[in-house]
Protein backbone atom coordinates (compact mmCIF):
# COMPACT_ATOMS: atom_id res chain seq x y z
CA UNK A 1 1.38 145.40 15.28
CA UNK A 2 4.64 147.06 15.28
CA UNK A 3 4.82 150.30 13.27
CA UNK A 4 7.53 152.07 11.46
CA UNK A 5 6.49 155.83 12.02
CA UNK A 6 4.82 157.09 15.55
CA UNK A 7 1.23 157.61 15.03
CA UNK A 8 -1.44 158.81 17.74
CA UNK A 9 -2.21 155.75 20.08
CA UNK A 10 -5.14 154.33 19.46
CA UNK A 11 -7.71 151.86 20.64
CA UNK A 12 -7.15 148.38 19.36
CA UNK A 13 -9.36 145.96 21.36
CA UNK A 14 -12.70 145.37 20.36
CA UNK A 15 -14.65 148.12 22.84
CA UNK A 16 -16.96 146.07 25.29
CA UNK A 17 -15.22 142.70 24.64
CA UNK A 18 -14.44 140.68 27.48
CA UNK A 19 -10.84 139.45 27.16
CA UNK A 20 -11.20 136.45 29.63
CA UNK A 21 -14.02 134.81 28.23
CA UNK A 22 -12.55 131.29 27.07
CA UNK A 23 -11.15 131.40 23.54
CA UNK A 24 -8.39 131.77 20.99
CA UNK A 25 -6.25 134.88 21.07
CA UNK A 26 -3.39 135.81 18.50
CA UNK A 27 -0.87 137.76 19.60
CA UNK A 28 2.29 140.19 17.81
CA UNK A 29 4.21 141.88 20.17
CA UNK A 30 7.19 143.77 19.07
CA UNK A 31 10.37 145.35 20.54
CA UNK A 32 11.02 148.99 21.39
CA UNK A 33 12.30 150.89 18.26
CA UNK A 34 11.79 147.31 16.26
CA UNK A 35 15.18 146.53 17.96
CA UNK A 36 17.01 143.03 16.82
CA UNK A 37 17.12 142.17 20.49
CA UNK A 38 16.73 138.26 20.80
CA UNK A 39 18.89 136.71 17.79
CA UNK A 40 18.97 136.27 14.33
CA UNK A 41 17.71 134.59 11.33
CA UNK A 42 20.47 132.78 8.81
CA UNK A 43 19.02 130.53 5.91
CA UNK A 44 15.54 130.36 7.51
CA UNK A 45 16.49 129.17 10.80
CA UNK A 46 16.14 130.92 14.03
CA UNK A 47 19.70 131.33 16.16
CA UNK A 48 17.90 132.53 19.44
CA UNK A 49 20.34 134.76 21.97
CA UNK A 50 19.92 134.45 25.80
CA UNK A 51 17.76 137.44 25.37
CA UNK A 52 15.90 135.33 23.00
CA UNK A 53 16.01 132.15 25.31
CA UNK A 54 14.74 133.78 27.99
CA UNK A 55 11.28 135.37 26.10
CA UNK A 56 11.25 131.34 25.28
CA UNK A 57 11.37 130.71 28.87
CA UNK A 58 9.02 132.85 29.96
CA UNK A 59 6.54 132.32 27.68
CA UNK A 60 6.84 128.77 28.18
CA UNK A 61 6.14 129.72 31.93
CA UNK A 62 3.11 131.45 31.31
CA UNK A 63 0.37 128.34 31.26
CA UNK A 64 2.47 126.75 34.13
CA UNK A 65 1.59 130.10 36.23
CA UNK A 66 -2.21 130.46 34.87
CA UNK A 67 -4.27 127.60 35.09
CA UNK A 68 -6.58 129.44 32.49
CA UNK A 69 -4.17 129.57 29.46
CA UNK A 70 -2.95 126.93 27.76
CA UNK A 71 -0.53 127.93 24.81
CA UNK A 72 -0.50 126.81 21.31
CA UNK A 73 2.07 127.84 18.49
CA UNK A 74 4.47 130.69 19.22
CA UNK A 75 7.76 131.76 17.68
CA UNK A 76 10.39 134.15 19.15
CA UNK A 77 11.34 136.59 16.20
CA UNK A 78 14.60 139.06 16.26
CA UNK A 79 12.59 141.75 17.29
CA UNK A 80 8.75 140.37 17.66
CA UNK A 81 7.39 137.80 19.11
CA UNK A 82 3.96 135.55 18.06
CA UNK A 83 1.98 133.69 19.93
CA UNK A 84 -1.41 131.60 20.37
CA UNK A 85 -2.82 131.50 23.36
CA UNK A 86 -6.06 129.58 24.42
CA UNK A 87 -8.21 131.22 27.36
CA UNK A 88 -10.08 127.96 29.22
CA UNK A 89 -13.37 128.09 31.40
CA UNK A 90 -12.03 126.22 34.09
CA UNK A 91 -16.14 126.26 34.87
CA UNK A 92 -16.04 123.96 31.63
CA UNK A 93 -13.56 121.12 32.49
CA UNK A 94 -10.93 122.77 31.49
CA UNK A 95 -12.61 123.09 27.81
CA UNK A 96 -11.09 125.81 25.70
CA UNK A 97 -13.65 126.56 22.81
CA UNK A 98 -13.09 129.18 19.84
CA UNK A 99 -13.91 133.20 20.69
CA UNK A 100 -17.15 134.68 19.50
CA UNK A 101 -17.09 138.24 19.42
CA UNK A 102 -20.15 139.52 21.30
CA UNK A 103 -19.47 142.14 23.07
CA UNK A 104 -20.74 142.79 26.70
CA UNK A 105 -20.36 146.55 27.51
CA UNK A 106 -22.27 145.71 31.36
CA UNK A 107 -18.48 143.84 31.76
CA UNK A 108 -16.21 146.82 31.13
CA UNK A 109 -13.32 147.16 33.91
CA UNK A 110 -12.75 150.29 35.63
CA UNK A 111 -10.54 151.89 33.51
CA UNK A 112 -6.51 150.85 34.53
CA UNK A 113 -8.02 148.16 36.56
CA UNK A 114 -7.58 145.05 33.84
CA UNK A 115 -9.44 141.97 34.63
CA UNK A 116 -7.24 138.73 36.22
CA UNK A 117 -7.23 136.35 33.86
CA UNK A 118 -7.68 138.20 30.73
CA UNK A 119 -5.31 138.97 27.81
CA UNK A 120 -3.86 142.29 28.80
CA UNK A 121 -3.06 140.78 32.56
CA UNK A 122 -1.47 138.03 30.54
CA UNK A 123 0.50 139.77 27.95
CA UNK A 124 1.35 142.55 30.12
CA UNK A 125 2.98 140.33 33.07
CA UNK A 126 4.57 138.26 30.00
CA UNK A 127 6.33 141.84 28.74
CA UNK A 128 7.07 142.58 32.39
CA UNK A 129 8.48 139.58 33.43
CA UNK A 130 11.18 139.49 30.48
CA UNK A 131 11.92 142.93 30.09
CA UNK A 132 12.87 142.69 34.37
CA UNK A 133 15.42 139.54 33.28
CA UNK A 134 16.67 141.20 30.36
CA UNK A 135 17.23 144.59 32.22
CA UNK A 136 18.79 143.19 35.04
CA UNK A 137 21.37 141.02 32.97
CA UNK A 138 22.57 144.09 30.74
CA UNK A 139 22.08 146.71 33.73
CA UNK A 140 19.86 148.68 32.00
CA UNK A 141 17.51 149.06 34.86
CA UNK A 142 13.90 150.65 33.63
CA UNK A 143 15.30 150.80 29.69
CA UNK A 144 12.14 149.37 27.49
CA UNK A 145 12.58 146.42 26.02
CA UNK A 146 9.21 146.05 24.52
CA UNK A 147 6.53 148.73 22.24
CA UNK A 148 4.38 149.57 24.62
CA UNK A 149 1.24 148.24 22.87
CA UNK A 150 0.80 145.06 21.20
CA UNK A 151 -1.36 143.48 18.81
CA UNK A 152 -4.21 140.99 19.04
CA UNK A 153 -6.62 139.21 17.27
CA UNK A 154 -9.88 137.47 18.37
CA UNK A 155 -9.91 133.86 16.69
CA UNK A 156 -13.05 132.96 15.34
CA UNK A 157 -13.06 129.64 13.79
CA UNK A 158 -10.67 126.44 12.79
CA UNK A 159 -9.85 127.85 9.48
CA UNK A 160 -8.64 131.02 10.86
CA UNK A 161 -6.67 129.06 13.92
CA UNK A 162 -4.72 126.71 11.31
CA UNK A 163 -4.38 129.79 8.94
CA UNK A 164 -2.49 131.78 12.49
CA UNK A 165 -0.54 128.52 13.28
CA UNK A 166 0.73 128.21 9.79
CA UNK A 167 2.23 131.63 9.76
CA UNK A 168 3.58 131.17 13.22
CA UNK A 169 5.49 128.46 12.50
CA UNK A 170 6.79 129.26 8.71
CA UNK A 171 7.61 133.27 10.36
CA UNK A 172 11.40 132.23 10.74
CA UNK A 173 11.57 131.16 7.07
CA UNK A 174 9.69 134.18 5.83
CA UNK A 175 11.86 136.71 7.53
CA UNK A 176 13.29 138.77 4.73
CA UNK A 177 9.36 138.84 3.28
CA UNK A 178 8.02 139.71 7.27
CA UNK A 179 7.05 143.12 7.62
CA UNK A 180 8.52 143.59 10.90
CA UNK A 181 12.02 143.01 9.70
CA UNK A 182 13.58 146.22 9.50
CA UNK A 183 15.28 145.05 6.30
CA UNK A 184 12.39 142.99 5.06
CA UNK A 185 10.20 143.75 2.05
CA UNK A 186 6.88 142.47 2.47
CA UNK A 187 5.34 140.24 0.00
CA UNK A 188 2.08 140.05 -1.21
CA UNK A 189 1.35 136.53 0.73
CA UNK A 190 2.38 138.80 3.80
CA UNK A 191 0.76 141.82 3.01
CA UNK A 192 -2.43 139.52 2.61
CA UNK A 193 -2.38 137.96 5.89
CA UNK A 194 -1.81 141.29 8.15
CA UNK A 195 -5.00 142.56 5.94
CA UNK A 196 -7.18 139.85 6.69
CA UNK A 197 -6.75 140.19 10.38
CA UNK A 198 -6.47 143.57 11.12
């Protein structure tokens, strides 16, 4: 999740959990300083900039590139972006099946070594991909684009993957409410959701 104030980094993935087993992964991540970067929102529609158009793109590139992924809802916000993405087991036709949780310290990765195929190979190659496109067009080369983090959820059943895609898709009409606009103020519907999956 984005935050406001700089606090002390800390871990946010489950410890031990294997982020390329198959399953459902919800994903926030959010622009350097919270910076309206990729468009705007007027009347609850989304006016996307080529800055904007081109986190579409590359997003939309992503399962094309990664015969593991396939994506589900995802919405390109001012200065966020959300996203669903669905891990396969291409050792289960292709299958993709909802996350349990268990973790499997024995599967740790050498630390800075993250596994192919996994969520932080995914989202970081996403972040890097973009943030080389939008640097080069502005000729900012090596300025951030994105937070360095991001956040992430583990989806753990259909009523929690409809409750995600919901909010995906209703984020543009929400923005004044959305706690990542810097203007916003967050309503209770909004403050409810961000505590039920952190």
């Amino acid at each position: 999740m984005c935050n406001r104030g700089m606090k002390p980094h800390k871990a946010i993935r489950l410890k031990g959990y294997d982020y390329s087993r198959a399953g459902a992964y919800f994903v926030t991540i959010c622009t350097h300083n919270k910076e309206c970067l990729f468009g705007n929102v007027v009347d609850g529609n989304l006016a996307l900039n080529d800055f904007g158009r081109m986190v579409d793109s590359e997003w939309s590139k992503t399962a094309d590139i990664r015969k593991n992924v396939i994506l589900d809802k995802y919405v390109v916000m001012p200065n966020h972006f959300h996203g669903i993405v669905l891990i396969i087991d291409n050792d289960d036709n292709g299958k993709a099946r909802l996350a349990t949780t268990k973790c499997n310290v024995s599967m740790k990765m050498e630390f800075g070594k993250p596994k192919p195929g996994s969520l932080p190979v995914i989202v970081g190659a996403f972040k890097s991909a973009v943030t080389k496109q939008i640097n080069l067009v502005r000729n900012t080369p090596g300025k951030e684009v994105w937070q360095h983090n991001y956040y992430e959820h583990i989806v753990r059943n259909p009523d929690e993957l409809d409750r995600i895609r919901e909010y995906v898709v209703t984020n543009p009409l929400r923005w004044q409410m959305d706690k990542e606009n810097p203007d916003g103020i967050p309503d209770e519907e909004e403050k409810k959701f961000w505590e039920d999956f952190s």
